[in-house]
C-alpha atoms as a PDB file:
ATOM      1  CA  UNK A   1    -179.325   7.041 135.757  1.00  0.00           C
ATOM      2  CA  UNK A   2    -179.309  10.028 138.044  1.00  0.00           C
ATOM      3  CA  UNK A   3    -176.616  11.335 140.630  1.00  0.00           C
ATOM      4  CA  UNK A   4    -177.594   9.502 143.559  1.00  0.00           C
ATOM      5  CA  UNK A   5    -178.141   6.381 141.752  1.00  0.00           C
ATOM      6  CA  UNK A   6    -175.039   6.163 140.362  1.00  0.00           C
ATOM      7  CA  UNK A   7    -173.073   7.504 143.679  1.00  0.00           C
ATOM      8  CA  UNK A   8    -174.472   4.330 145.193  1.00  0.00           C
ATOM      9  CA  UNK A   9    -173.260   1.558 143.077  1.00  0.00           C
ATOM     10  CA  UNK A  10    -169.478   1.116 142.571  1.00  0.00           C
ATOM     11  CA  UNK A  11    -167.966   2.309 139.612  1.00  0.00           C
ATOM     12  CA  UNK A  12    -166.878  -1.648 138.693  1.00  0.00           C
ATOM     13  CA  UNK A  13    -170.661  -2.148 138.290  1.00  0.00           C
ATOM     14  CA  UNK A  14    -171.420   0.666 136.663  1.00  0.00           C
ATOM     15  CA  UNK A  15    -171.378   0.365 132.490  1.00  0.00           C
ATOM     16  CA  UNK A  16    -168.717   1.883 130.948  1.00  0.00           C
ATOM     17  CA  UNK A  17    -171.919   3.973 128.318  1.00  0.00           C
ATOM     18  CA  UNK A  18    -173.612   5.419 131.412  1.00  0.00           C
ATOM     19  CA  UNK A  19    -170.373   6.917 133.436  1.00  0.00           C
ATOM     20  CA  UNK A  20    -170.214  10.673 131.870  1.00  0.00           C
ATOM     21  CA  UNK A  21    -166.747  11.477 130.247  1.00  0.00           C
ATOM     22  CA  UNK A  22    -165.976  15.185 130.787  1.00  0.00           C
ATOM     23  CA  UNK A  23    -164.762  16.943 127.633  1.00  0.00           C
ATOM     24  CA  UNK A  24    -160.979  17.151 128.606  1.00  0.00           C
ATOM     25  CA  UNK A  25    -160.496  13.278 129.139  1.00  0.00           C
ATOM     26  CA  UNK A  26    -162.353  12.561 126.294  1.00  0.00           C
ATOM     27  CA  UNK A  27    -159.709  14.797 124.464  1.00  0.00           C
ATOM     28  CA  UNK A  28    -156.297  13.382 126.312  1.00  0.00           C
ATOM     29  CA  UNK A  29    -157.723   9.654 125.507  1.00  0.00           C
ATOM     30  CA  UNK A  30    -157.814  10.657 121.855  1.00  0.00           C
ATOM     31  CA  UNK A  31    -154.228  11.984 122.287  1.00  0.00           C
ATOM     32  CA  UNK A  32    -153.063   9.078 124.017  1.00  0.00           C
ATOM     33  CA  UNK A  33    -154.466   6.389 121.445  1.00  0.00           C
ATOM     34  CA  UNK A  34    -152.852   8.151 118.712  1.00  0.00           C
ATOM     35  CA  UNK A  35    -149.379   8.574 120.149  1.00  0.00           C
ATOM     36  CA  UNK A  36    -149.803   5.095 120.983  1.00  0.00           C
ATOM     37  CA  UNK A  37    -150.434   4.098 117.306  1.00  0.00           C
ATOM     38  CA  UNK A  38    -147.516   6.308 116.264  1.00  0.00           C
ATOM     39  CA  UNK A  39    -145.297   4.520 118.331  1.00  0.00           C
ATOM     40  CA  UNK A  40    -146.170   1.641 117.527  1.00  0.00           C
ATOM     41  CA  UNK A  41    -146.051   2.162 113.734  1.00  0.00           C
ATOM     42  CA  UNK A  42    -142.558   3.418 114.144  1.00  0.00           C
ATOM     43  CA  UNK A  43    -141.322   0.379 116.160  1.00  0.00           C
ATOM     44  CA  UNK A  44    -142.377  -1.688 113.214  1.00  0.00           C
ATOM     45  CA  UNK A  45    -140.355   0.320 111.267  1.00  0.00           C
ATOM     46  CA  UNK A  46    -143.498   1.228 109.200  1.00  0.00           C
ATOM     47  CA  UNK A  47    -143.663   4.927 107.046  1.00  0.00           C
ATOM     48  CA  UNK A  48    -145.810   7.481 108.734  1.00  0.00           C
ATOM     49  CA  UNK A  49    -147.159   8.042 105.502  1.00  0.00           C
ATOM     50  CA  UNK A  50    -146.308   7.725 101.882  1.00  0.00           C
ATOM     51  CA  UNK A  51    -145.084  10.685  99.949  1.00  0.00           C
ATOM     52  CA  UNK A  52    -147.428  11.801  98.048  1.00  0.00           C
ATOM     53  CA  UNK A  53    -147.299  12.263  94.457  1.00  0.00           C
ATOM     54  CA  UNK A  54    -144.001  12.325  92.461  1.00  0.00           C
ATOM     55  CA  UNK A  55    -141.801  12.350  95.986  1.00  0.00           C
ATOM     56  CA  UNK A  56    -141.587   8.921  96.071  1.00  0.00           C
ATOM     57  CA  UNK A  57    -139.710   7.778  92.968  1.00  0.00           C
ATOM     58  CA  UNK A  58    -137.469  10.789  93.224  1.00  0.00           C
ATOM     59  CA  UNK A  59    -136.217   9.368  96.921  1.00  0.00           C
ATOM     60  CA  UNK A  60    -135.509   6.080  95.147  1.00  0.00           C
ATOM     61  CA  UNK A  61    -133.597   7.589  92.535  1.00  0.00           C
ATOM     62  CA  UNK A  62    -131.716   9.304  94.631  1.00  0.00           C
ATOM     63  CA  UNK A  63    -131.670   6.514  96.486  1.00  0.00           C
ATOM     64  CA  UNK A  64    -130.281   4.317  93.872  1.00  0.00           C
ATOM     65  CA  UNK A  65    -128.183   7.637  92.852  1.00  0.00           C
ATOM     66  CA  UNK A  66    -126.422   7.325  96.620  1.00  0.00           C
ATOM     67  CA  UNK A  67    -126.208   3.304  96.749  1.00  0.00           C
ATOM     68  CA  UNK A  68    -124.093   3.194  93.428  1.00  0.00           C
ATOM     69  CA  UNK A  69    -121.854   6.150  94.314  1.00  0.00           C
ATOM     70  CA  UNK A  70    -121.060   4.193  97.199  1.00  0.00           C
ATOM     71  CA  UNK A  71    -120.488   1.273  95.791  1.00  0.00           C
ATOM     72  CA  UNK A  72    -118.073   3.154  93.177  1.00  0.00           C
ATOM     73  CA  UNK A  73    -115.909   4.528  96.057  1.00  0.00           C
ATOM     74  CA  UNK A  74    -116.041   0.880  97.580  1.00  0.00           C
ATOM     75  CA  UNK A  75    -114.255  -0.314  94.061  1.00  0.00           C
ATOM     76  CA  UNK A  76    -112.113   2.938  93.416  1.00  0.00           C
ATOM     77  CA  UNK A  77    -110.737   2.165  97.169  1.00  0.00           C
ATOM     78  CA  UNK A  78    -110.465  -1.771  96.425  1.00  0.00           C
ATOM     79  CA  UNK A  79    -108.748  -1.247  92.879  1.00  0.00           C
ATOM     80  CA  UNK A  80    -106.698   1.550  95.363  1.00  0.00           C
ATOM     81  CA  UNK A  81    -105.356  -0.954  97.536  1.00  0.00           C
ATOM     82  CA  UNK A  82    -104.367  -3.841  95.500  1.00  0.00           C
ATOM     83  CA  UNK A  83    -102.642  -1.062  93.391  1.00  0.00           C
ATOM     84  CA  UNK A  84    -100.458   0.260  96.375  1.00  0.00           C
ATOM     85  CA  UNK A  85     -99.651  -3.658  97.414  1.00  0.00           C
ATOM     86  CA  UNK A  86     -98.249  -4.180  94.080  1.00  0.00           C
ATOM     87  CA  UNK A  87     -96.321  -1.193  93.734  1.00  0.00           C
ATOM     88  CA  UNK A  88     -94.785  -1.872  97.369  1.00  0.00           C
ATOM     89  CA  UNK A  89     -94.024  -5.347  95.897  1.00  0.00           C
ATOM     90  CA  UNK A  90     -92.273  -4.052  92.637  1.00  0.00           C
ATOM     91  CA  UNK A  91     -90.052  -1.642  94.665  1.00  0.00           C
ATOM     92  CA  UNK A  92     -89.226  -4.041  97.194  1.00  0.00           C
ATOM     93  CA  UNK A  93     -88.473  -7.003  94.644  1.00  0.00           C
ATOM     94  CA  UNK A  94     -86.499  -4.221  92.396  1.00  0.00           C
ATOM     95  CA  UNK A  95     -83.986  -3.191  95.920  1.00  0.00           C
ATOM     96  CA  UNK A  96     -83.992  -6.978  96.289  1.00  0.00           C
ATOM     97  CA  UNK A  97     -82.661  -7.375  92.864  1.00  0.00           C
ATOM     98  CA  UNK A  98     -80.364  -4.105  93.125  1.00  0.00           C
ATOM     99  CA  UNK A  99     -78.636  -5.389  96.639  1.00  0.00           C
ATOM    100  CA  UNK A 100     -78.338  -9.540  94.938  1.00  0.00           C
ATOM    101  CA  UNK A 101     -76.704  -7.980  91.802  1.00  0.00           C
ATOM    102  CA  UNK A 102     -74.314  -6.164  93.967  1.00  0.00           C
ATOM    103  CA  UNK A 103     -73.507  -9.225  95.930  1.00  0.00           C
ATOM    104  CA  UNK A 104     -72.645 -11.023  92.698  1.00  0.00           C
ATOM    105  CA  UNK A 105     -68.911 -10.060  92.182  1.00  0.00           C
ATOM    106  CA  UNK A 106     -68.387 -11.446  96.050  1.00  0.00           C
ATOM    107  CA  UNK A 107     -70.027 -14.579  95.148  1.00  0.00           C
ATOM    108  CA  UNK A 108     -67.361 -14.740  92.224  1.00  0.00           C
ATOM    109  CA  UNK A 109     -64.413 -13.811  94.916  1.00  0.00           C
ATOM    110  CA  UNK A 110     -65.067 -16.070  97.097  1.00  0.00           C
ATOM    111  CA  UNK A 111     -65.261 -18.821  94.124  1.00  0.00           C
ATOM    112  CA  UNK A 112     -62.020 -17.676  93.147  1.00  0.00           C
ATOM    113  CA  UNK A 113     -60.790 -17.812  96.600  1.00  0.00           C
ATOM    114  CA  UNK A 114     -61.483 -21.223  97.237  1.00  0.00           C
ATOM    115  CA  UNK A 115     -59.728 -22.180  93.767  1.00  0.00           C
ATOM    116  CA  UNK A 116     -56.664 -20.208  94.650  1.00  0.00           C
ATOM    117  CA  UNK A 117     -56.180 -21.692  98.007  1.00  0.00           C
ATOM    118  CA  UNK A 118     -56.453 -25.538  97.402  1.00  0.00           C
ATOM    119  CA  UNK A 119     -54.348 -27.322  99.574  1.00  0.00           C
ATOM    120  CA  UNK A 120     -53.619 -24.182 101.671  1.00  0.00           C
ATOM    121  CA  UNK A 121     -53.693 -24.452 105.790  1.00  0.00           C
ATOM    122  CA  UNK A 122     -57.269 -26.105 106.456  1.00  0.00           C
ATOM    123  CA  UNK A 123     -58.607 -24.155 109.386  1.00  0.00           C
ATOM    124  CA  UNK A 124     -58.450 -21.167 106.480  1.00  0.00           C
ATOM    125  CA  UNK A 125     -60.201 -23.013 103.639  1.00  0.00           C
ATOM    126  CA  UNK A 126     -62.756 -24.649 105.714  1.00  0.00           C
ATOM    127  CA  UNK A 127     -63.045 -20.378 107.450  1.00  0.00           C
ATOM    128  CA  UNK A 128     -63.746 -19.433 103.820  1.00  0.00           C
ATOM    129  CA  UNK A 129     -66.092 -22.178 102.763  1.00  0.00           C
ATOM    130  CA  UNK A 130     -68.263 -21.607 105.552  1.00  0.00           C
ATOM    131  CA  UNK A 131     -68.842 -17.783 105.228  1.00  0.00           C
ATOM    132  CA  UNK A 132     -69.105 -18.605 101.298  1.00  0.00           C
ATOM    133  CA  UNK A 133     -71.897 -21.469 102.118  1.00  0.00           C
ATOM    134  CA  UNK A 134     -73.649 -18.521 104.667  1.00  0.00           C
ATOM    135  CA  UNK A 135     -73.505 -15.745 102.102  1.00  0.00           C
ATOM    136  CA  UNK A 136     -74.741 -18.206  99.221  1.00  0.00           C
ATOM    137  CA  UNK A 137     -77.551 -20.232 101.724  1.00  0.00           C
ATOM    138  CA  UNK A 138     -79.174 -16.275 102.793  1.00  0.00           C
ATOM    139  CA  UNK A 139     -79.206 -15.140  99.094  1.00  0.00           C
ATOM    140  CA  UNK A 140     -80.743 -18.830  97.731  1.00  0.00           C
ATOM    141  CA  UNK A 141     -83.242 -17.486 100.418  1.00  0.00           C
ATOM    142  CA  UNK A 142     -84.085 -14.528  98.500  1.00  0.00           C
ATOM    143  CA  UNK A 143     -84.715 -16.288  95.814  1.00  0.00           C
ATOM    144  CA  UNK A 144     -81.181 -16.740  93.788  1.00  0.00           C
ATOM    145  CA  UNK A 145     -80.188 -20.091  92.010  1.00  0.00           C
ATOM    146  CA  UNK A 146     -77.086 -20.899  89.628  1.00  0.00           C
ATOM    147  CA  UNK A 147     -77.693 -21.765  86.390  1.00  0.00           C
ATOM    148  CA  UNK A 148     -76.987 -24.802  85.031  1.00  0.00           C
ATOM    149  CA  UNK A 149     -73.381 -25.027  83.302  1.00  0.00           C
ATOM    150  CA  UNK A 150     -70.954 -27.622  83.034  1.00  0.00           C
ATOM    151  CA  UNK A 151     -72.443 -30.282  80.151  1.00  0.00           C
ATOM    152  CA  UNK A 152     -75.633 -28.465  79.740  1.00  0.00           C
ATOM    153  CA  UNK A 153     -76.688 -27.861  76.159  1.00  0.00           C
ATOM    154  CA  UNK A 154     -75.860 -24.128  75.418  1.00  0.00           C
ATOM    155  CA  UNK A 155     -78.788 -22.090  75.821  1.00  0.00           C
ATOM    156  CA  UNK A 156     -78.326 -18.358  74.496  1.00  0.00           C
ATOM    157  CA  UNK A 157     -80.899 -16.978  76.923  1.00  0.00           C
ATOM    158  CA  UNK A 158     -79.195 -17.803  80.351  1.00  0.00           C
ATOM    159  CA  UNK A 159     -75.197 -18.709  78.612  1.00  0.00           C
ATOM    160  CA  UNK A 160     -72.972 -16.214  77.041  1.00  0.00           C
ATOM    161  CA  UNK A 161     -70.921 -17.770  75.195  1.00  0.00           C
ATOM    162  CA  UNK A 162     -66.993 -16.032  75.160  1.00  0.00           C
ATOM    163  CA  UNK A 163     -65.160 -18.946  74.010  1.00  0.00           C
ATOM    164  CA  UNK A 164     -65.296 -22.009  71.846  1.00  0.00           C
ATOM    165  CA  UNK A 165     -64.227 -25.340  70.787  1.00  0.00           C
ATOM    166  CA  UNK A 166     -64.498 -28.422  68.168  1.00  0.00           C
ATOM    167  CA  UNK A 167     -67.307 -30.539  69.768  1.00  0.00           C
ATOM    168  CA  UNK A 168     -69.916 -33.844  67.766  1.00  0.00           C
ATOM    169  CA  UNK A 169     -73.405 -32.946  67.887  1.00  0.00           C
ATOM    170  CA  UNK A 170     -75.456 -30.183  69.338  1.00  0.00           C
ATOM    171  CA  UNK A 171     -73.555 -27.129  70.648  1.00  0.00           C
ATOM    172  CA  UNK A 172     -73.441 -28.118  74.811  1.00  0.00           C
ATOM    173  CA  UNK A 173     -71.072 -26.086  77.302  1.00  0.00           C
ATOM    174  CA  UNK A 174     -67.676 -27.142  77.934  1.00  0.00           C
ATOM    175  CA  UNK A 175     -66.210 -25.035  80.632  1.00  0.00           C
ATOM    176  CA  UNK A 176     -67.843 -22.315  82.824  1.00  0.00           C
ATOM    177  CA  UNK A 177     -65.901 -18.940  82.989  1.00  0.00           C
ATOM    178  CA  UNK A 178     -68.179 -17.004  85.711  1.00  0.00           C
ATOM    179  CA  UNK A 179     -71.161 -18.428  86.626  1.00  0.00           C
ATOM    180  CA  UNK A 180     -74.891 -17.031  85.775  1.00  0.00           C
ATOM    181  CA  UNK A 181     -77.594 -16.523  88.180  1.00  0.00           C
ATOM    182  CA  UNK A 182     -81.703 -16.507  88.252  1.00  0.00           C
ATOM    183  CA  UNK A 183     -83.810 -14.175  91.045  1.00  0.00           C
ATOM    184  CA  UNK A 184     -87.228 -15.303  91.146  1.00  0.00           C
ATOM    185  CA  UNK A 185     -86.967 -16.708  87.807  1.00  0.00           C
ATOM    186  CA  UNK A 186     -85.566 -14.034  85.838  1.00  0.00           C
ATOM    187  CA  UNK A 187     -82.232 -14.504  84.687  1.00  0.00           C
ATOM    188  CA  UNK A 188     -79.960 -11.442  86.639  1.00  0.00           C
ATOM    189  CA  UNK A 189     -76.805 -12.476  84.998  1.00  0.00           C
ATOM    190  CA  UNK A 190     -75.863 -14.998  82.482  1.00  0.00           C
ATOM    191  CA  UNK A 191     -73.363 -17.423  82.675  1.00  0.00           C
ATOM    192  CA  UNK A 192     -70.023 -16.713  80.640  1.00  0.00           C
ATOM    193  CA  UNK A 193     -69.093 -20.055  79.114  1.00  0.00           C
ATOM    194  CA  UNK A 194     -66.490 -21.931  76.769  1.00  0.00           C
ATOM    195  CA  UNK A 195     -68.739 -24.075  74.018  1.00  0.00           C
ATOM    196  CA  UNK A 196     -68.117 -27.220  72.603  1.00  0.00           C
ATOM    197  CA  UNK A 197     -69.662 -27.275  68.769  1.00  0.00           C
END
């Protein structure tokens, strides 16, 4: 088609294999479509290219190498952490146990006290009984209970026996002398009792 042909009919009309391409556009196009591919590829998250020869299976090892290194830290912090909770909870039970075993002999005072004063004035009794029921009610809270006395059978574990007497049958306790306490369980003081044998 020559010059003056093609200056007369619109470029919409024209076929695409007849307009000329100068060098230069010819060159961005090519530059364009493969940016374009490139971008695309990497929006689908797709490898520019595959490593070639041994490269690959050395990323995946280290790879691998990375992933369970991680994944030992993850455990060394987890086993960490339960570690430090039950250490906090064995120092904090242990004070517990330290501050109830100090509390003990005023547990026995006011027991005594109560026994000494009898029919005594009874705005003072019921005083004492109340700050006795307070004291015992906040340490039951922390996890203190009596043992079990008074016509129990003896048990050597939780009763110490100081005292004892003719009894029929199976030794069993006759008389409590100071009374024994548990903490969680675990006996903190045993009871001092008179047994009948």
């Amino acid at each position: 088609m020559s010059d003056e042909v093609a200056a007369a009919v619109p470029k919409s009309e024209v076929p695409k294999s007849e307009v000329p391409e100068s060098e230069g556009s010819r060159s961005e196009a090519h530059d364009l479509d493969a940016a374009a591919a490139q971008g695309k590829a990497e929006a689908e998250g797709e490898p520019e290219g595959e490593p070639e020869g041994d490269e690959a299976p050395e990323a995946r090892e280290v790879e691998r190498d990375l992933r369970e290194a991680a994944q030992r830290v993850q455990a060394d912090f987890e086993n960490y952490r339960k570690r430090v909770l039950r250490e906090q909870t064995e120092i904090r039970e242990r004070a517990t146990e330290g501050l109830v075993e100090q509390l003990l002999p005023v547990l026995d005072s006011f027991e005594l006290a109560l026994g000494i004063l009898g029919d005594a004035e009874e705005k003072v009794r019921k005083g004492v009984e109340l700050v006795f029921a307070e004291l015992l009610g906040v340490l039951e809270r922390a996890g203190l209970e009596r043992i079990a006395t008074d016509g129990s059978p003896f048990d050597p574990n939780v009763h110490e026996a100081v005292l004892s007497e003719e009894g029929d049958g199976d030794p069993v306790v006759a008389e409590t002398m100071r009374g024994g306490y548990r903490l969680k369980g675990k006996v903190l003081r045993p009871a001092m009792v008179k047994v009948a044998r």
